[in-house]
N, C-alpha and C. Protein backbone atom coordinates (compact mmCIF):
# COMPACT_ATOMS: atom_id res chain seq x y z
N UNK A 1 -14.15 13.63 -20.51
CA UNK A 1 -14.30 12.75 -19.39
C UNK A 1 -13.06 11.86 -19.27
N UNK A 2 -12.79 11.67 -17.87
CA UNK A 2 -11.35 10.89 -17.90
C UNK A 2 -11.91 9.62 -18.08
N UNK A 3 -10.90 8.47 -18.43
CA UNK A 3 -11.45 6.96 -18.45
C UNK A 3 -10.75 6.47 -16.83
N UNK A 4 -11.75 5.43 -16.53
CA UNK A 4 -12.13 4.81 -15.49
C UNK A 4 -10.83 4.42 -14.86
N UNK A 5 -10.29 4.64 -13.92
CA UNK A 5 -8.69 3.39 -13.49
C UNK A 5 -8.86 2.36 -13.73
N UNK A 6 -7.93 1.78 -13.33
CA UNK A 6 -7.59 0.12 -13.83
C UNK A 6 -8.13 -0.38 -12.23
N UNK A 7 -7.87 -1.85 -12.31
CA UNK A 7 -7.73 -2.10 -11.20
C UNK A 7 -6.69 -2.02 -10.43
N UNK A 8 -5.60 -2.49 -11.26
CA UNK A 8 -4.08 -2.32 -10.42
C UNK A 8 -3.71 -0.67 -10.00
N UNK A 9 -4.28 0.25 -10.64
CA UNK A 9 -4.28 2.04 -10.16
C UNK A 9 -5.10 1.99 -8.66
N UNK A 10 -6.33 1.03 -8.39
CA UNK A 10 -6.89 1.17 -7.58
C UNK A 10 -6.58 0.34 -6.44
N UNK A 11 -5.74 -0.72 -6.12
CA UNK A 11 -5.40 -1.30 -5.51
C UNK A 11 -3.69 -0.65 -5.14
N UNK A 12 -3.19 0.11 -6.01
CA UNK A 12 -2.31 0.79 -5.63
C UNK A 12 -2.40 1.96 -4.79
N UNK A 13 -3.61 2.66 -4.85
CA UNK A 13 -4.38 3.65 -4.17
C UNK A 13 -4.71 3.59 -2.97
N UNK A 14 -4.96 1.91 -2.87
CA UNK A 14 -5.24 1.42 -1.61
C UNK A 14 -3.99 1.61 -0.61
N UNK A 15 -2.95 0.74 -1.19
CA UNK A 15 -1.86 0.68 -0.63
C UNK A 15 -1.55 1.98 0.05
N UNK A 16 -1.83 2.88 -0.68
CA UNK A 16 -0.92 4.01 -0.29
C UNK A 16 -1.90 4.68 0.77
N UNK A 17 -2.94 4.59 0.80
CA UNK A 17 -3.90 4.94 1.85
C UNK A 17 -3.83 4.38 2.82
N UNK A 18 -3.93 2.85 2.83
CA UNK A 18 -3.03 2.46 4.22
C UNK A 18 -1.62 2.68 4.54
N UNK A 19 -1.05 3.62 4.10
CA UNK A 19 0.72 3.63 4.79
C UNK A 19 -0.15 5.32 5.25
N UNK A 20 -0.87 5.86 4.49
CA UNK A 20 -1.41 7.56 5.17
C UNK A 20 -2.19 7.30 6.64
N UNK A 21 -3.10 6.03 6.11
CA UNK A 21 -3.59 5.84 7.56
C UNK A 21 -3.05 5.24 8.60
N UNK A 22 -2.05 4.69 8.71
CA UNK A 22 -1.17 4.31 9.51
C UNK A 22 -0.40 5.34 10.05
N UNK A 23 0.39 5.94 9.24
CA UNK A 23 1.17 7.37 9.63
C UNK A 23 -0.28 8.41 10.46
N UNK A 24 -0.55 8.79 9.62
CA UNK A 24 -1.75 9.24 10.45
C UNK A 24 -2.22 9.21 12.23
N UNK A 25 -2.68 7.98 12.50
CA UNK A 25 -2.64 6.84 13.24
C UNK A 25 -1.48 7.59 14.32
N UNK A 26 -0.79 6.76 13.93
CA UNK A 26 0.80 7.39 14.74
C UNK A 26 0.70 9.04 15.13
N UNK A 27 0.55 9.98 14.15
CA UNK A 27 0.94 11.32 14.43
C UNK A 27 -0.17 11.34 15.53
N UNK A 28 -1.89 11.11 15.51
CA UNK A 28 -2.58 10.62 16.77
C UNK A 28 -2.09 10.86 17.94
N UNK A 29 -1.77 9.68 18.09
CA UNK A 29 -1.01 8.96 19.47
C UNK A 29 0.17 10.10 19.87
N UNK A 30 0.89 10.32 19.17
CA UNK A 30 2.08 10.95 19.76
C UNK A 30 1.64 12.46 19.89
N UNK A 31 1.22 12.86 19.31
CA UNK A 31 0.24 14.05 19.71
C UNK A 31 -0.61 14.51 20.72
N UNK A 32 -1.09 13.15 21.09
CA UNK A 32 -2.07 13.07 22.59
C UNK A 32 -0.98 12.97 23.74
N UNK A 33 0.01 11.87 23.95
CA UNK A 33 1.19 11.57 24.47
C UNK A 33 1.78 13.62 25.06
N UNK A 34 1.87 14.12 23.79
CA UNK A 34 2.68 15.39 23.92
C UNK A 34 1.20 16.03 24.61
N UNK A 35 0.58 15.86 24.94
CA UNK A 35 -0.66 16.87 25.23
C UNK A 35 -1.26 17.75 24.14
N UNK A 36 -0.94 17.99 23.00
CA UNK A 36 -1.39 18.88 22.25
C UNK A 36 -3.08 18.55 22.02
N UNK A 37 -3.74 18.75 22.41
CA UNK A 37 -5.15 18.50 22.29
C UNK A 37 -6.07 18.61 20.78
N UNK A 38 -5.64 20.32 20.90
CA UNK A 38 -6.03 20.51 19.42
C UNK A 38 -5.18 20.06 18.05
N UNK A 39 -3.86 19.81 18.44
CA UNK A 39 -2.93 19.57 17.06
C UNK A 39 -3.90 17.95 16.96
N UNK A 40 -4.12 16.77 17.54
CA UNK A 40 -4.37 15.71 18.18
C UNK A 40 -5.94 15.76 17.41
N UNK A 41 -6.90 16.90 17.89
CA UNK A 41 -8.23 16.73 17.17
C UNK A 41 -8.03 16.74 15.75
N UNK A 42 -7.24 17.80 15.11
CA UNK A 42 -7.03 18.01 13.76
C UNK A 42 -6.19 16.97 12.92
N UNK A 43 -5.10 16.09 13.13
CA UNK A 43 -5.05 14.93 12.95
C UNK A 43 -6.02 13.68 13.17
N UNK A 44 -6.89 13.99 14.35
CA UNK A 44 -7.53 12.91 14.13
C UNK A 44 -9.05 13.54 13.21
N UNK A 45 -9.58 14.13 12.92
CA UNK A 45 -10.24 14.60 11.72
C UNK A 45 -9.42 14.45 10.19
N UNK A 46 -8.48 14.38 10.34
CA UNK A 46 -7.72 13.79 9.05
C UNK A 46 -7.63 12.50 8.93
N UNK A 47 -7.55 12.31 10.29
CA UNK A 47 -7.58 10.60 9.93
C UNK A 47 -8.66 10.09 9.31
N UNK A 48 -10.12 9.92 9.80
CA UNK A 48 -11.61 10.11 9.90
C UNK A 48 -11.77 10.49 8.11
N UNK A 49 -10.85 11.40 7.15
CA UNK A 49 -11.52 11.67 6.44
C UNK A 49 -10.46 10.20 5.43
N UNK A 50 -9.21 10.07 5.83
CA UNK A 50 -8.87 9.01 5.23
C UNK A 50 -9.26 7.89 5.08
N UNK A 51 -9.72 7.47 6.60
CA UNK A 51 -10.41 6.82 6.62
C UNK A 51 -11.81 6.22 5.71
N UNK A 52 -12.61 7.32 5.98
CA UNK A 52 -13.62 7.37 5.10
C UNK A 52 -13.41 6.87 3.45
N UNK A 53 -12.35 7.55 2.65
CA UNK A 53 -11.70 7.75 1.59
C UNK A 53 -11.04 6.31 1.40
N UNK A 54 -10.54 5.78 2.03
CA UNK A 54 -10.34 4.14 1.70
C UNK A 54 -11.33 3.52 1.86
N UNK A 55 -12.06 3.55 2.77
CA UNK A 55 -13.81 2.85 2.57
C UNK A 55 -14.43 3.24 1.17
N UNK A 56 -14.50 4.25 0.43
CA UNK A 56 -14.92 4.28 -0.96
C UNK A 56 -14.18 4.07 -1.91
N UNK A 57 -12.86 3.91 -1.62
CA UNK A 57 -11.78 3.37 -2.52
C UNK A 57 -12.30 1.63 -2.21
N UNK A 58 -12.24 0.98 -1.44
CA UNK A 58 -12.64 -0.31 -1.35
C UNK A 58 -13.85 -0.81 -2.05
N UNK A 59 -14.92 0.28 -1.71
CA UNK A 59 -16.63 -0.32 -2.55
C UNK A 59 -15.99 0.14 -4.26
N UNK A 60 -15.42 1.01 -4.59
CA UNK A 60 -14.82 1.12 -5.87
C UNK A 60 -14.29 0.29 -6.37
N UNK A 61 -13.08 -0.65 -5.69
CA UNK A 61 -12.77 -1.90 -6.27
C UNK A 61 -13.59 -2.79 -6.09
N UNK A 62 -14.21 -2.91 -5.11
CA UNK A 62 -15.14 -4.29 -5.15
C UNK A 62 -16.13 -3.98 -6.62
N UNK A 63 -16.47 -2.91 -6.89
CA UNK A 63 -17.49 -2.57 -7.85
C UNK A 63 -16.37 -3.15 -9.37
N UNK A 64 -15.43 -3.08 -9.18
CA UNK A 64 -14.69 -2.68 -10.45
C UNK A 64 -14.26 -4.39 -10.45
N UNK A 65 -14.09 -4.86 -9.87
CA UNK A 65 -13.52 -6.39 -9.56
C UNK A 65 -14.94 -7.22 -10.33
N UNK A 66 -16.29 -6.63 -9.84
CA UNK A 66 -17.47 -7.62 -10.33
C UNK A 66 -17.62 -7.14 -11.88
N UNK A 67 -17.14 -5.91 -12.29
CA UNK A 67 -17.64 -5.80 -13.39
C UNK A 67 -16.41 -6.25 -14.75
N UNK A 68 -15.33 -6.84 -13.79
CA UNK A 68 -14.41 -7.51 -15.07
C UNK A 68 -14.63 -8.87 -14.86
N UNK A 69 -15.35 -9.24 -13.30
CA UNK A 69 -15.74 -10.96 -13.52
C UNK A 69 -16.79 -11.36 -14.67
N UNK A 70 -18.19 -10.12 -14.59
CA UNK A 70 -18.94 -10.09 -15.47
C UNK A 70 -18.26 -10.37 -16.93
N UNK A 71 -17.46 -9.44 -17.17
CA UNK A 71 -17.06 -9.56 -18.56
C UNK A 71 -16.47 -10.82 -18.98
N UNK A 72 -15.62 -11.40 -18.46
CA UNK A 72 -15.02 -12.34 -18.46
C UNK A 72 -16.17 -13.53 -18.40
N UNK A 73 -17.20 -13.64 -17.75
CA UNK A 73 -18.13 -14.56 -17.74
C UNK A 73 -18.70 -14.63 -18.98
N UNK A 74 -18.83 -13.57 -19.74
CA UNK A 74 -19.72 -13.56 -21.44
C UNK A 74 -18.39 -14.00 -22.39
N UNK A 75 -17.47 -13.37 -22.45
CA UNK A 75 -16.27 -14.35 -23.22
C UNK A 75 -15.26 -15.31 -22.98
């Protein structure tokens, strides 16, 4: 079994998920702009799943943030 990330692995994770969802984002727009319809759906279904994927990266740190306040509260 692997051991758990850190927090700073997971807040770095973050980071980098928002520069994907941003880029992302962008390829969107300029895709619709060019008319490509379908290139345009399939980026934006990528987006949608990044999306998603930083929303459980977020409840992951929030989870991981309470359970080193916990610790820290007993010592």
């Amino acid at each position: 079994m692997q051991p758990k990330p850190d927090l700073q692995t997971v807040v770095m994770c973050l980071s980098k998920l928002e520069v994907q969802i941003g880029e992302q984002k962008l390829l969107v727009e300029v895709l619709r702009e060019l008319g490509d319809a379908t290139e345009a759906d399939k980026a934006a279904s990528r987006l949608a799943y990044l999306e998603e994927s930083y929303g459980a990266v977020v409840l992951y740190r929030d989870l991981l943030q309470e359970e080193l306040n916990k610790k820290r509260r007993v010592h």
